[in-house]
C-alpha atoms as a PDB file:
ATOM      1  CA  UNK A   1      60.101-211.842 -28.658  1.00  0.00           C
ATOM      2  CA  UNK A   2      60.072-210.636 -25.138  1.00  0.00           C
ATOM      3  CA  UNK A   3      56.871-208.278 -24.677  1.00  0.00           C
ATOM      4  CA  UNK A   4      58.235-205.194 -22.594  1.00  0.00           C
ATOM      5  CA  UNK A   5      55.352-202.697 -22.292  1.00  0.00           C
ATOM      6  CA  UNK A   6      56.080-199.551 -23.440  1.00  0.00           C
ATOM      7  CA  UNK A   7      53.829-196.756 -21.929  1.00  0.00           C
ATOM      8  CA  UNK A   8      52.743-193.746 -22.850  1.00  0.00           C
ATOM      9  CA  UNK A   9      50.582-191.067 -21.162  1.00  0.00           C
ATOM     10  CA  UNK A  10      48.038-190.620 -24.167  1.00  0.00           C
ATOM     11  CA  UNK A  11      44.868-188.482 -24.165  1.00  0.00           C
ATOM     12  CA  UNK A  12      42.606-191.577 -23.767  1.00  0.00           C
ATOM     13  CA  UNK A  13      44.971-192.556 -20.279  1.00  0.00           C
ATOM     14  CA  UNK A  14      47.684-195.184 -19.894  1.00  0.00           C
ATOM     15  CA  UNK A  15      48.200-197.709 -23.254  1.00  0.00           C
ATOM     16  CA  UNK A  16      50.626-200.237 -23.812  1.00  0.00           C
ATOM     17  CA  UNK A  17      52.327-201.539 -26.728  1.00  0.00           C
ATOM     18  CA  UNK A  18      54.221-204.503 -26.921  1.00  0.00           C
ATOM     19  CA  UNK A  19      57.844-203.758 -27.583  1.00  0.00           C
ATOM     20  CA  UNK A  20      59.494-204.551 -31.116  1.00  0.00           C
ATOM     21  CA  UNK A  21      55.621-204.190 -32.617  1.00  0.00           C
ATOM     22  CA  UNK A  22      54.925-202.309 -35.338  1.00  0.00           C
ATOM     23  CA  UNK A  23      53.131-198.816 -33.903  1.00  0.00           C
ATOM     24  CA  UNK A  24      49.177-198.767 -35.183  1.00  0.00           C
ATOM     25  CA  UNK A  25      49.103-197.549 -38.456  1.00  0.00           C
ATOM     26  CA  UNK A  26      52.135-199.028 -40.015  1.00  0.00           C
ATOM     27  CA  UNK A  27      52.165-200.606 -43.065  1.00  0.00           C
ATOM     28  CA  UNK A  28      55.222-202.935 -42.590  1.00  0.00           C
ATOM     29  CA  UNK A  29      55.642-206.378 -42.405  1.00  0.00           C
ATOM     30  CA  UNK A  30      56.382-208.014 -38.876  1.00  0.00           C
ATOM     31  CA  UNK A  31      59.622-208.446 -38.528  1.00  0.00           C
ATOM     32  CA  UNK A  32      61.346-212.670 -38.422  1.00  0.00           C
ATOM     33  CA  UNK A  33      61.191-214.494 -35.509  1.00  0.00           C
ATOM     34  CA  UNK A  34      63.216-213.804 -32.727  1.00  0.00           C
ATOM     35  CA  UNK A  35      66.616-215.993 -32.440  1.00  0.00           C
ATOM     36  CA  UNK A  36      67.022-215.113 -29.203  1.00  0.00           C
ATOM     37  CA  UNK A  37      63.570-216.137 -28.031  1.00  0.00           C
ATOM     38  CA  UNK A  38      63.085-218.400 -24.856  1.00  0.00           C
ATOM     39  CA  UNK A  39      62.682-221.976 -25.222  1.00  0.00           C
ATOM     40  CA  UNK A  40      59.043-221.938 -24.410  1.00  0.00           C
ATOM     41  CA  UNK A  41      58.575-219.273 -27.488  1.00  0.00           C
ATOM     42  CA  UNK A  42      60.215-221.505 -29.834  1.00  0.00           C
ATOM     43  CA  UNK A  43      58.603-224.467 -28.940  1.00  0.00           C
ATOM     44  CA  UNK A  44      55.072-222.497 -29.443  1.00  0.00           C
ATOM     45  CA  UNK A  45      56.260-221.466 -32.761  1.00  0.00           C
ATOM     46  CA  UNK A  46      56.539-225.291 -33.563  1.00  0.00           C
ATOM     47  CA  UNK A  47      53.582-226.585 -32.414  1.00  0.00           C
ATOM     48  CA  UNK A  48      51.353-223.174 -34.131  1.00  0.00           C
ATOM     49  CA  UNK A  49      53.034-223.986 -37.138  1.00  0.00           C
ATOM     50  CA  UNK A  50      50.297-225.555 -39.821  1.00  0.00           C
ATOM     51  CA  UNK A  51      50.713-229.252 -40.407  1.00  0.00           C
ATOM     52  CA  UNK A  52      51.494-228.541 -44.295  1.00  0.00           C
ATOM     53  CA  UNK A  53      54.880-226.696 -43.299  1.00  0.00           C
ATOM     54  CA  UNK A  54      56.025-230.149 -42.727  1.00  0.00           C
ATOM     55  CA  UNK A  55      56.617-233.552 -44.989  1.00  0.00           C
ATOM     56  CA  UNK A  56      53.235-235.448 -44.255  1.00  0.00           C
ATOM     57  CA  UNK A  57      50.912-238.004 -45.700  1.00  0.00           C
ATOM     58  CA  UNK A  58      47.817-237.699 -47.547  1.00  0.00           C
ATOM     59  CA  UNK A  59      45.869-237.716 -44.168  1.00  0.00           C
ATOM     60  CA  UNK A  60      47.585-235.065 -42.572  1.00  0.00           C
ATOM     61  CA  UNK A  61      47.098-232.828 -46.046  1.00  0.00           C
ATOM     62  CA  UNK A  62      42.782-233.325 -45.861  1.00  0.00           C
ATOM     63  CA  UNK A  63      43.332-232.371 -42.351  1.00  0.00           C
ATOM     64  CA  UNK A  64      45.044-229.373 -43.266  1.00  0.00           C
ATOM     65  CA  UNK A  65      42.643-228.493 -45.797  1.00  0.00           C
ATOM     66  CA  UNK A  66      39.995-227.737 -43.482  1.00  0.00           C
ATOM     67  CA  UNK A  67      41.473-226.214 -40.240  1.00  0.00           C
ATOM     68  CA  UNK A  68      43.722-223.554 -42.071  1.00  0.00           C
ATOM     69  CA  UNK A  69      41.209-222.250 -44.525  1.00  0.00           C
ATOM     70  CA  UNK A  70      39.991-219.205 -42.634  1.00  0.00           C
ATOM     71  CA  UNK A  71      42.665-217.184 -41.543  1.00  0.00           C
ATOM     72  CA  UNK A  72      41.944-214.832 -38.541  1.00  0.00           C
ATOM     73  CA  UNK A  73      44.174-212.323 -36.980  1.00  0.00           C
ATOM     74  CA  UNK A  74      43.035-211.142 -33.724  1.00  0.00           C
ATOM     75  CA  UNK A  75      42.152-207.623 -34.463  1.00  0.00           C
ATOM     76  CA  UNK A  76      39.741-208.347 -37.002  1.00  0.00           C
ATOM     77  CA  UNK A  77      37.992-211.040 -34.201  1.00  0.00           C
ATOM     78  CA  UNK A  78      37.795-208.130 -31.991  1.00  0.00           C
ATOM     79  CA  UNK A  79      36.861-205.470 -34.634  1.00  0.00           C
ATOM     80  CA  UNK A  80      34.394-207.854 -36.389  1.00  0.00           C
ATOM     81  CA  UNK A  81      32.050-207.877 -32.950  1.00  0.00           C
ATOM     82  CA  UNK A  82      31.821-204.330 -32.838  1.00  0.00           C
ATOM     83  CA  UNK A  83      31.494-203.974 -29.037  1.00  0.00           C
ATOM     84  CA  UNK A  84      34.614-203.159 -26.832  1.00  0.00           C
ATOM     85  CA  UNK A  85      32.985-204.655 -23.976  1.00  0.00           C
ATOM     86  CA  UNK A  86      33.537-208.380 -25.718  1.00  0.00           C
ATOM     87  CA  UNK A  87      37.116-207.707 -26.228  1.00  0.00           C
ATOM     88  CA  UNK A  88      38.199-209.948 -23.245  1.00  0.00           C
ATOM     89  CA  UNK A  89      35.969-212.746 -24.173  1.00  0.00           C
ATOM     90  CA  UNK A  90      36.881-212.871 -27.571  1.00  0.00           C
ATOM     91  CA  UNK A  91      40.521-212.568 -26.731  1.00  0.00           C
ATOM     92  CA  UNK A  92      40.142-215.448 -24.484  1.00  0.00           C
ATOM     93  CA  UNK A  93      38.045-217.824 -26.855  1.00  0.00           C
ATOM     94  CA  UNK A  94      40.660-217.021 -29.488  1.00  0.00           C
ATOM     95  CA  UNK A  95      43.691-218.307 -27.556  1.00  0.00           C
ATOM     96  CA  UNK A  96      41.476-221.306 -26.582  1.00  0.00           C
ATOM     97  CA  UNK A  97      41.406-222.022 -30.727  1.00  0.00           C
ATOM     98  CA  UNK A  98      45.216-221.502 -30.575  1.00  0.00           C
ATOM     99  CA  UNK A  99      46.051-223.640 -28.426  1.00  0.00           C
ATOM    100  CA  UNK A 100      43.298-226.621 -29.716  1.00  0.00           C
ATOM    101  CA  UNK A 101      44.998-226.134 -33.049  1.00  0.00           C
ATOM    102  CA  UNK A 102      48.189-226.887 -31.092  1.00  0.00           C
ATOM    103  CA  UNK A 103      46.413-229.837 -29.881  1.00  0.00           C
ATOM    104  CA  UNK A 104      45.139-231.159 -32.981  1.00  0.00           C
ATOM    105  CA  UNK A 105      49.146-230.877 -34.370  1.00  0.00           C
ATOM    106  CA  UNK A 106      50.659-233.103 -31.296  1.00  0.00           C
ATOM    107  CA  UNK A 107      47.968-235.469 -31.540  1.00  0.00           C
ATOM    108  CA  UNK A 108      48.431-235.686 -35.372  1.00  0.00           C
ATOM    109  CA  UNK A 109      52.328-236.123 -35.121  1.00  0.00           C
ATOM    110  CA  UNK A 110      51.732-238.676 -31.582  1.00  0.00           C
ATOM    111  CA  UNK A 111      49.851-241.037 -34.566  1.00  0.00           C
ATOM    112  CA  UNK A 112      52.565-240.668 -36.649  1.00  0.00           C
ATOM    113  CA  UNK A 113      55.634-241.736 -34.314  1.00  0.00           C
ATOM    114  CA  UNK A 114      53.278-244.265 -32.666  1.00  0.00           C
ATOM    115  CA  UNK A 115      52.914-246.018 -36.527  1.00  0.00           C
ATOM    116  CA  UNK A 116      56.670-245.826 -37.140  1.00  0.00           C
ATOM    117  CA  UNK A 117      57.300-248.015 -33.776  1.00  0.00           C
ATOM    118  CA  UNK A 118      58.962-252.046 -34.917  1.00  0.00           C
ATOM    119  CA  UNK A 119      56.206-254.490 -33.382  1.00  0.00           C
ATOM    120  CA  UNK A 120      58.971-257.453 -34.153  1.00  0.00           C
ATOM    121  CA  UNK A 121      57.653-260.707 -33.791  1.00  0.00           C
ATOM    122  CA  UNK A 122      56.151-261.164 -30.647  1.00  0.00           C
ATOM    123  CA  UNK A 123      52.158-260.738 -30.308  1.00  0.00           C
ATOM    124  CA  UNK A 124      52.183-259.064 -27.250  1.00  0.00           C
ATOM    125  CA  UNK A 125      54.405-256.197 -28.985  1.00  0.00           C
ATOM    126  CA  UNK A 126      51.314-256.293 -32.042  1.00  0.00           C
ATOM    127  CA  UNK A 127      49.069-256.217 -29.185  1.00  0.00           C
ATOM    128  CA  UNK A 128      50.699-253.525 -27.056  1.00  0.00           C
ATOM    129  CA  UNK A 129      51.314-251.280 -30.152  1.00  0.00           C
ATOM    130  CA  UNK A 130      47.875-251.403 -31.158  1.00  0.00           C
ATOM    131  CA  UNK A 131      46.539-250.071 -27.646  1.00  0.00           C
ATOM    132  CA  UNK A 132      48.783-247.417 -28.408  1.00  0.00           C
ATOM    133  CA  UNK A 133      47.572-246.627 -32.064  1.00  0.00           C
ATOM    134  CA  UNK A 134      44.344-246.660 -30.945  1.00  0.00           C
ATOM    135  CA  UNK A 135      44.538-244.564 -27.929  1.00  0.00           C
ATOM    136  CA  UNK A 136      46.391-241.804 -30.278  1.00  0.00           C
ATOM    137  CA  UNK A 137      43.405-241.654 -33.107  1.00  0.00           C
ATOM    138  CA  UNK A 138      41.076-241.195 -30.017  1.00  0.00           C
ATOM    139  CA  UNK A 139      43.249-238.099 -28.727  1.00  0.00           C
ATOM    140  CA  UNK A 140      43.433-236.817 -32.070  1.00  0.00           C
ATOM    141  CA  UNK A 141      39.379-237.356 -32.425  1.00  0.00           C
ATOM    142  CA  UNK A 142      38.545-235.597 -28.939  1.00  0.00           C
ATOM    143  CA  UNK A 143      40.938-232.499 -29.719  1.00  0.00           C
ATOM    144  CA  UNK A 144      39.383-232.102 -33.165  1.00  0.00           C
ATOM    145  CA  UNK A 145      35.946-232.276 -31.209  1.00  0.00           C
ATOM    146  CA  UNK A 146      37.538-229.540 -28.503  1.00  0.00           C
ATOM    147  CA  UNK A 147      38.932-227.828 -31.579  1.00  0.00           C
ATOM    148  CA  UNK A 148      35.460-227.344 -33.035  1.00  0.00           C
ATOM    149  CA  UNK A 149      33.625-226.258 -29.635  1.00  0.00           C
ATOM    150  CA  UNK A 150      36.161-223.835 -28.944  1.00  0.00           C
ATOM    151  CA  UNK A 151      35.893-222.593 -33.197  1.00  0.00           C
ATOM    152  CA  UNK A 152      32.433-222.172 -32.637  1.00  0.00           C
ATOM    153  CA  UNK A 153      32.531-220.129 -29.565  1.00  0.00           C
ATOM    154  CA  UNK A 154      34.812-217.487 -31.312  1.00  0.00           C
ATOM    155  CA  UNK A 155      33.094-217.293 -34.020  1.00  0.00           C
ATOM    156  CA  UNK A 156      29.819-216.366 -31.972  1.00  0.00           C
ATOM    157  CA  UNK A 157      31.294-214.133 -29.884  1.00  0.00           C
ATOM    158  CA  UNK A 158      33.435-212.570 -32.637  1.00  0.00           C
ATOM    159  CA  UNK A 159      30.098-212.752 -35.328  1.00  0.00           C
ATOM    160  CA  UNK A 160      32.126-213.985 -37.640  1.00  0.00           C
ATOM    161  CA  UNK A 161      29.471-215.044 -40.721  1.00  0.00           C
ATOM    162  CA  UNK A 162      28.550-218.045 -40.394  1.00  0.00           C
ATOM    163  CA  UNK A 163      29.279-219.330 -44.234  1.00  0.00           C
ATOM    164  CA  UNK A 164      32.926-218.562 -43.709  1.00  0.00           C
ATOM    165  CA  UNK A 165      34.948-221.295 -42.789  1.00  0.00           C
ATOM    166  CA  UNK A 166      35.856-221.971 -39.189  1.00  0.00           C
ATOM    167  CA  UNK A 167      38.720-219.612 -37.873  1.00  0.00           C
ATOM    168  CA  UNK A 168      42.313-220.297 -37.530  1.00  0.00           C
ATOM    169  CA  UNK A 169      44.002-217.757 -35.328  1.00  0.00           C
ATOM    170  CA  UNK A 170      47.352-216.405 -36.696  1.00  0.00           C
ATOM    171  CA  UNK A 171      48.651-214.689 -33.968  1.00  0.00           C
ATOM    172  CA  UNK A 172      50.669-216.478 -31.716  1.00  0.00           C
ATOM    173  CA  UNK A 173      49.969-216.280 -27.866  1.00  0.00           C
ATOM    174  CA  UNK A 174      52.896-214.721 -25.637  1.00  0.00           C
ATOM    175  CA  UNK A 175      55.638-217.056 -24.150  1.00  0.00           C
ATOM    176  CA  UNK A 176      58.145-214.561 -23.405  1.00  0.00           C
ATOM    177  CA  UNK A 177      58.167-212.272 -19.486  1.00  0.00           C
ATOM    178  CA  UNK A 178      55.171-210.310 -19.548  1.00  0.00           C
ATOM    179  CA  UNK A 179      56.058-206.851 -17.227  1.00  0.00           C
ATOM    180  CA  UNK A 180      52.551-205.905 -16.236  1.00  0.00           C
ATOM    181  CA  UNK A 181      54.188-202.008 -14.230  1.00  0.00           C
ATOM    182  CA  UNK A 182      51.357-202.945 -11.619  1.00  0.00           C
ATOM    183  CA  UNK A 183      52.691-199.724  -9.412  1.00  0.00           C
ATOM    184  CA  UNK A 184      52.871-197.523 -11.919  1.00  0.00           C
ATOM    185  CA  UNK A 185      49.730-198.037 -13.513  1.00  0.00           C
ATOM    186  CA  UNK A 186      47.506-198.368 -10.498  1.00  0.00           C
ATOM    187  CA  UNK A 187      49.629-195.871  -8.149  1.00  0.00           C
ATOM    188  CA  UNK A 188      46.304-193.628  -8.170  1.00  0.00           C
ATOM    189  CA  UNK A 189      43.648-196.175  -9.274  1.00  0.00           C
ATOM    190  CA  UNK A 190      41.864-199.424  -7.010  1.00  0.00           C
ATOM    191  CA  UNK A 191      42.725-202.662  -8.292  1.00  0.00           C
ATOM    192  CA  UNK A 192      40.744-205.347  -7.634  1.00  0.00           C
ATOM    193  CA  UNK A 193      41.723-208.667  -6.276  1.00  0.00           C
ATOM    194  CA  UNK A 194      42.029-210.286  -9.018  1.00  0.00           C
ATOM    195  CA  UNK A 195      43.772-208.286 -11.119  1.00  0.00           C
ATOM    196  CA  UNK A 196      46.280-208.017  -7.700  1.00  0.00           C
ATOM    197  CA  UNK A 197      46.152-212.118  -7.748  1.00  0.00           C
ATOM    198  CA  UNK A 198      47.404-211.731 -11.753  1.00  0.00           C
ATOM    199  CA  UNK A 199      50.034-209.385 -11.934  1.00  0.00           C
ATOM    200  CA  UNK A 200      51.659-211.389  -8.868  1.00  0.00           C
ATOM    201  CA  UNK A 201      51.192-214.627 -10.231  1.00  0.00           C
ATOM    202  CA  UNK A 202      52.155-213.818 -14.043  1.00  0.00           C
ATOM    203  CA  UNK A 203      55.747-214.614 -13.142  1.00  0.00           C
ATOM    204  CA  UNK A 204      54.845-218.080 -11.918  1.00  0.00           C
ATOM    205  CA  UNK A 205      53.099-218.792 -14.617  1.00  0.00           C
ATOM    206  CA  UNK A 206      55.654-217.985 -17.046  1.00  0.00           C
ATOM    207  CA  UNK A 207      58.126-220.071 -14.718  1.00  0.00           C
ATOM    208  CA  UNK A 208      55.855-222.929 -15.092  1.00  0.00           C
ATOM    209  CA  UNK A 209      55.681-222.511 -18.789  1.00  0.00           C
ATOM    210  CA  UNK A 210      59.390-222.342 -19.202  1.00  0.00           C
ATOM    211  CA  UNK A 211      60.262-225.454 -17.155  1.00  0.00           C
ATOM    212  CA  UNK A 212      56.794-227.030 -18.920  1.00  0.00           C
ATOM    213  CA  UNK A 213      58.949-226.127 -22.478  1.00  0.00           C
ATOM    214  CA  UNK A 214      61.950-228.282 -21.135  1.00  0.00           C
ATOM    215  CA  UNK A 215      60.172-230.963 -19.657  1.00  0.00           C
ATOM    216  CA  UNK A 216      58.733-231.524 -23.503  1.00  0.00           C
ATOM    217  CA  UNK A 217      62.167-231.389 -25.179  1.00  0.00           C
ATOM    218  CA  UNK A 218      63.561-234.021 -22.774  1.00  0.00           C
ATOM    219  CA  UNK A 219      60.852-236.350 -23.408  1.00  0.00           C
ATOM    220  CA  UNK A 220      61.256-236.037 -27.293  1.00  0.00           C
ATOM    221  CA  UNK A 221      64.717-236.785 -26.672  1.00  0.00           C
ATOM    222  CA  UNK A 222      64.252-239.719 -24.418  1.00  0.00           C
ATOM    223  CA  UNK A 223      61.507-240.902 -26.917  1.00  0.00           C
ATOM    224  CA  UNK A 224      64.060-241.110 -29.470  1.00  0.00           C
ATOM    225  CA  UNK A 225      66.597-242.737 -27.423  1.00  0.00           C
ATOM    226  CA  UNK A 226      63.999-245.107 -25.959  1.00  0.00           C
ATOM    227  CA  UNK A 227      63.089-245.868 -29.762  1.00  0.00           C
ATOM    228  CA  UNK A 228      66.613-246.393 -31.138  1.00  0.00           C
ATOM    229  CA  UNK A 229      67.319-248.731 -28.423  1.00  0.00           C
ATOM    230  CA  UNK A 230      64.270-251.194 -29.561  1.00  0.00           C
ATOM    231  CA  UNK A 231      65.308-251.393 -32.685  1.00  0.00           C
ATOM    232  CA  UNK A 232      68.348-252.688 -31.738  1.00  0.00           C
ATOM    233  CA  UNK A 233      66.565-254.712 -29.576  1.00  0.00           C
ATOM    234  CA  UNK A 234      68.331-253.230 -25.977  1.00  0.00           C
ATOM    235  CA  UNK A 235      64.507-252.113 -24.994  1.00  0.00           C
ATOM    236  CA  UNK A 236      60.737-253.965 -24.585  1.00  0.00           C
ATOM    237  CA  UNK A 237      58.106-252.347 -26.807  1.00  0.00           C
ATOM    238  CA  UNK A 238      56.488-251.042 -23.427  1.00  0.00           C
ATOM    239  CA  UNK A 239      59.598-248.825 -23.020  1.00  0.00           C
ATOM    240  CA  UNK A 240      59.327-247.026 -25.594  1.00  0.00           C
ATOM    241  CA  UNK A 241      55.594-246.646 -25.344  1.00  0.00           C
ATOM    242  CA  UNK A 242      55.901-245.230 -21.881  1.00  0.00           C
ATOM    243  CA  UNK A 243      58.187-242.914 -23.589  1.00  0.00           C
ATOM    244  CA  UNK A 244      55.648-241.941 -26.001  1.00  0.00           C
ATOM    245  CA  UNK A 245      52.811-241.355 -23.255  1.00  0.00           C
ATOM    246  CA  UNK A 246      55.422-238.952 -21.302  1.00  0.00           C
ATOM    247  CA  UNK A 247      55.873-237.114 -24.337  1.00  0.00           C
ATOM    248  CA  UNK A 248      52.344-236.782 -25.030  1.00  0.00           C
ATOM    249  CA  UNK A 249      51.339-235.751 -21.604  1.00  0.00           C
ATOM    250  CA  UNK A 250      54.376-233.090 -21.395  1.00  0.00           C
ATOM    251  CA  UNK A 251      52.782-231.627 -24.695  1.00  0.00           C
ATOM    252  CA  UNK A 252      49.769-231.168 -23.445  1.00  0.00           C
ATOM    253  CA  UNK A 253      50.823-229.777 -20.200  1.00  0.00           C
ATOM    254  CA  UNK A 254      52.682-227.336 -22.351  1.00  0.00           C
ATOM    255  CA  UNK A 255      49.709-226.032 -23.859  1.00  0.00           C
ATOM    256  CA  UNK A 256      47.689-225.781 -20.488  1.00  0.00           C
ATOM    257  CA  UNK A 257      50.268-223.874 -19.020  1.00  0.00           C
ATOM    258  CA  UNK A 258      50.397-221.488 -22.511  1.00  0.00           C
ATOM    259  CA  UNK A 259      46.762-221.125 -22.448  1.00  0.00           C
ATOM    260  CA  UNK A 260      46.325-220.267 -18.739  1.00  0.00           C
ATOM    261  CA  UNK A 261      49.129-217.982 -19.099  1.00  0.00           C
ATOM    262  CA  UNK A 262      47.829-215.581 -22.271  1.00  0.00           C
ATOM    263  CA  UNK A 263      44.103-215.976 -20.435  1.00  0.00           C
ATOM    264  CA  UNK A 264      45.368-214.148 -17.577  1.00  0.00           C
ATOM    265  CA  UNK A 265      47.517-211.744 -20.083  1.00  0.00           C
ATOM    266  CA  UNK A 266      44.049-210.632 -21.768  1.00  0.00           C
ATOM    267  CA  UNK A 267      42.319-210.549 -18.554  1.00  0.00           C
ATOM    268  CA  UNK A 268      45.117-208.446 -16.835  1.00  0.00           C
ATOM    269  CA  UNK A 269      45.231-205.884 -19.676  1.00  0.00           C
ATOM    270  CA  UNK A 270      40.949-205.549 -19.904  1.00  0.00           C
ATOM    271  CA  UNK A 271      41.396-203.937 -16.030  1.00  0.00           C
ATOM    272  CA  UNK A 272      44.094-201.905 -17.558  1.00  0.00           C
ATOM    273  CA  UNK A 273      42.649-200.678 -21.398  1.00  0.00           C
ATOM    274  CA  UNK A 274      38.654-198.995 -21.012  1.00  0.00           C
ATOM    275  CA  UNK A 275      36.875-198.999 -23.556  1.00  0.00           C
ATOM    276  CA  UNK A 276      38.061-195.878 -24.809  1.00  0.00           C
ATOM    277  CA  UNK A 277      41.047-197.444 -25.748  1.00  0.00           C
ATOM    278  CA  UNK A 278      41.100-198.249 -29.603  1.00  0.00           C
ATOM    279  CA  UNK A 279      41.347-202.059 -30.645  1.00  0.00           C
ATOM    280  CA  UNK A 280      44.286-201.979 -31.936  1.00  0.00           C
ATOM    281  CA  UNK A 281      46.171-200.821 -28.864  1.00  0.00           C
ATOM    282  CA  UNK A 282      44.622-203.275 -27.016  1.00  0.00           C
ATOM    283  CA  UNK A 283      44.925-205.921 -29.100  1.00  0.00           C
ATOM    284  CA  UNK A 284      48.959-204.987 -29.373  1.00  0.00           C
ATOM    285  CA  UNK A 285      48.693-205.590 -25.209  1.00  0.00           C
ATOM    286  CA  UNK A 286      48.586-209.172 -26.112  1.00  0.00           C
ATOM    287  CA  UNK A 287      49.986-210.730 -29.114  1.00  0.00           C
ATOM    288  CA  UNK A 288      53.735-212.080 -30.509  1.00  0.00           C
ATOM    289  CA  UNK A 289      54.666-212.608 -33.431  1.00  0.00           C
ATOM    290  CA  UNK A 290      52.530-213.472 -35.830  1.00  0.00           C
ATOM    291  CA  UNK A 291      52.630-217.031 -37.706  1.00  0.00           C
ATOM    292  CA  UNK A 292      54.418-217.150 -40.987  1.00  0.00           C
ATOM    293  CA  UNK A 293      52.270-218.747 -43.127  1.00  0.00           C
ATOM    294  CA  UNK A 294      51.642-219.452 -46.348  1.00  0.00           C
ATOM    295  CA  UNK A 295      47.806-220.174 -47.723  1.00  0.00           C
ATOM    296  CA  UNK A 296      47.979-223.809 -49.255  1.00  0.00           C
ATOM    297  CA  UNK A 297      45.494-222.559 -52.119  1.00  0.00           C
ATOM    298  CA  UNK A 298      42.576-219.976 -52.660  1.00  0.00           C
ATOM    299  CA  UNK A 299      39.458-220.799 -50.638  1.00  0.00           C
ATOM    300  CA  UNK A 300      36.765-221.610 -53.153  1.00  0.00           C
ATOM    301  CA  UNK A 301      34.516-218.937 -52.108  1.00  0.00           C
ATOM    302  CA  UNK A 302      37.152-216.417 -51.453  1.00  0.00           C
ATOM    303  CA  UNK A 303      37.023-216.107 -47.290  1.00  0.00           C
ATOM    304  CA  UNK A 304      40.164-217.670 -47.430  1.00  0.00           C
ATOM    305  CA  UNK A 305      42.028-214.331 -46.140  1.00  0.00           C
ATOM    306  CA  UNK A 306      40.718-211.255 -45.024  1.00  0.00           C
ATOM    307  CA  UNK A 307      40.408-208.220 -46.966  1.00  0.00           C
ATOM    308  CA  UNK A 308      42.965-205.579 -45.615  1.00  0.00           C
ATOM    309  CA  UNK A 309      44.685-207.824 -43.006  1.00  0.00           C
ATOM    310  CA  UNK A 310      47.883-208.907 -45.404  1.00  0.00           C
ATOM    311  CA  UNK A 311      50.089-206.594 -44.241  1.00  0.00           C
ATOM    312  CA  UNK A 312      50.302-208.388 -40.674  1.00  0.00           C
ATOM    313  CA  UNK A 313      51.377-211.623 -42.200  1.00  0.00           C
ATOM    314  CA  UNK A 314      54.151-212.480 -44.475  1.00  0.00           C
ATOM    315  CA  UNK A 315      52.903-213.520 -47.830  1.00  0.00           C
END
């Protein structure tokens, strides 16, 4: 989806609402995911999809147990704190959980190709392969630790209760152009310097995220080629493990550059919405499409959804 702002002249002053939403109030169900999306959207979808959507083994399915168990949309993060003047902060922590969800799935899936890699015979190869192995269960352990700092700091800022299980946010960040109508909207109103700095450098960040988008489907595809090619024994072991690392590192590049990105988003549309503006508005300023999930199985103490929040997500 490509998030045109809308605007209105309301009583409470300028709003925005991202275009192809469904207006506050509504009752119906978001509508499918764009197929016209940008590459960078698509590939966000992916990687904020849960692991279970996906054939995996039985440690990928305890892993999924516990980090999709709480659902959270963003409204009720920022409704839940009841104070407007936290809406930034918890806007901000939340896409910090996003994207260390994200994190947790590449580091999951980099364990995963990294075990279906052909040591052969040689010892070096074993030896080689098993740096490897080993240096992808210690990225997966540090983003589940990164994971749980940034869980924590949403859930204090949101005041979430603290017997509920950890949050997973399903709404998905923005990928898509973000028009921020920086003349229109402060024609007769100061804007600081920073909020100058953000509207100017949105585009470049989206730029960034776009070309970050390719850069990670070319290294999946020269992973695969690189992988191919060993088996038939055309390419060393270290080829293909170089490939891997490039791959990794695009990834997380990826979700730097997506994270960065929706920060500045929330931070840009704060200086626009007071706090007379009502959550929801707000919280439209900022979000796609939400993720299409599916809860694996009812949370034993029934905070596995949220009462009244269905309607955003499809069932």
């Amino acid at each position: 989806m490509k998030p045109l702002l809308v605007w209105g002249l309301l009583s409470c002053g300028w709003l925005a609402t991202a275009h192809g939403e469904t207006p506050p109030g509504a009752t119906s169900p978001p509508a499918a995911a764009d197929p016209t999306a940008s590459d960078a959207a698509k590939l966000l979808a992916e990687l904020l999809e849960p692991l279970a959507s996906r054939p995996a083994g039985p440690q990928v399915a305890s892993v999924d147990a516990t980090l999709y168990a709480r659902p959270l949309p963003l409204l009720e993060a920022v409704e839940r704190s009841g104070d407007r003047s936290r809406r930034l902060w918890i806007a901000q922590a939340y896409w910090k959980v996003s994207a260390a969800h994200a994190s947790v799935r590449c580091c999951t899936e980099a364990i995963e190709r990294v075990e279906m890699i052909a040591p052969g015979g040689d010892p070096h190869d074993r030896a080689t392969l098993d740096v490897a192995t080993a240096a992808a269960r210690a990225d997966l352990a540090d983003s589940r630790a990164q994971l749980g700092v940034a869980q924590q700091e949403l859930v204090d800022l949101a005041r979430l209760p603290l017997e509920d299980p950890l949050p997973w946010p399903v709404d998905r960040p923005l990928a898509g152009p973000y028009q921020t109508h920086f003349d229109a909207i402060f024609a007769t109103r100061t804007a600081t310097g920073r909020v100058r700095a953000i509207a100017r450098t949105l585009p470049a960040r989206h730029d960034a995220l776009e070309s970050r988008a390719a850069a990670v489907r070319a290294a999946a595809q020269a992973m695969a080629m690189a992988e191919a090619d060993h088996a038939k024994g055309q390419r060393p072991i270290e080829a293909v493990i170089a490939a891997h690392a490039t791959l990794v590192g695009q990834q997380r590049e990826f979700l730097l550059a997506t994270k960065a990105y929706n920060l500045d988003i929330a931070e840009y549309a704060m200086a626009v919405a007071d706090l007379s503006v009502p959550d929801d508005r707000f919280v439209s300023m900022l979000i796609g499409s939400p993720i299409q999930w599916r809860q694996p199985q009812p949370a034993a103490d029934g905070q596995g959804s949220s009462p009244g929040r269905d309607a955003t997500m499809t069932p």
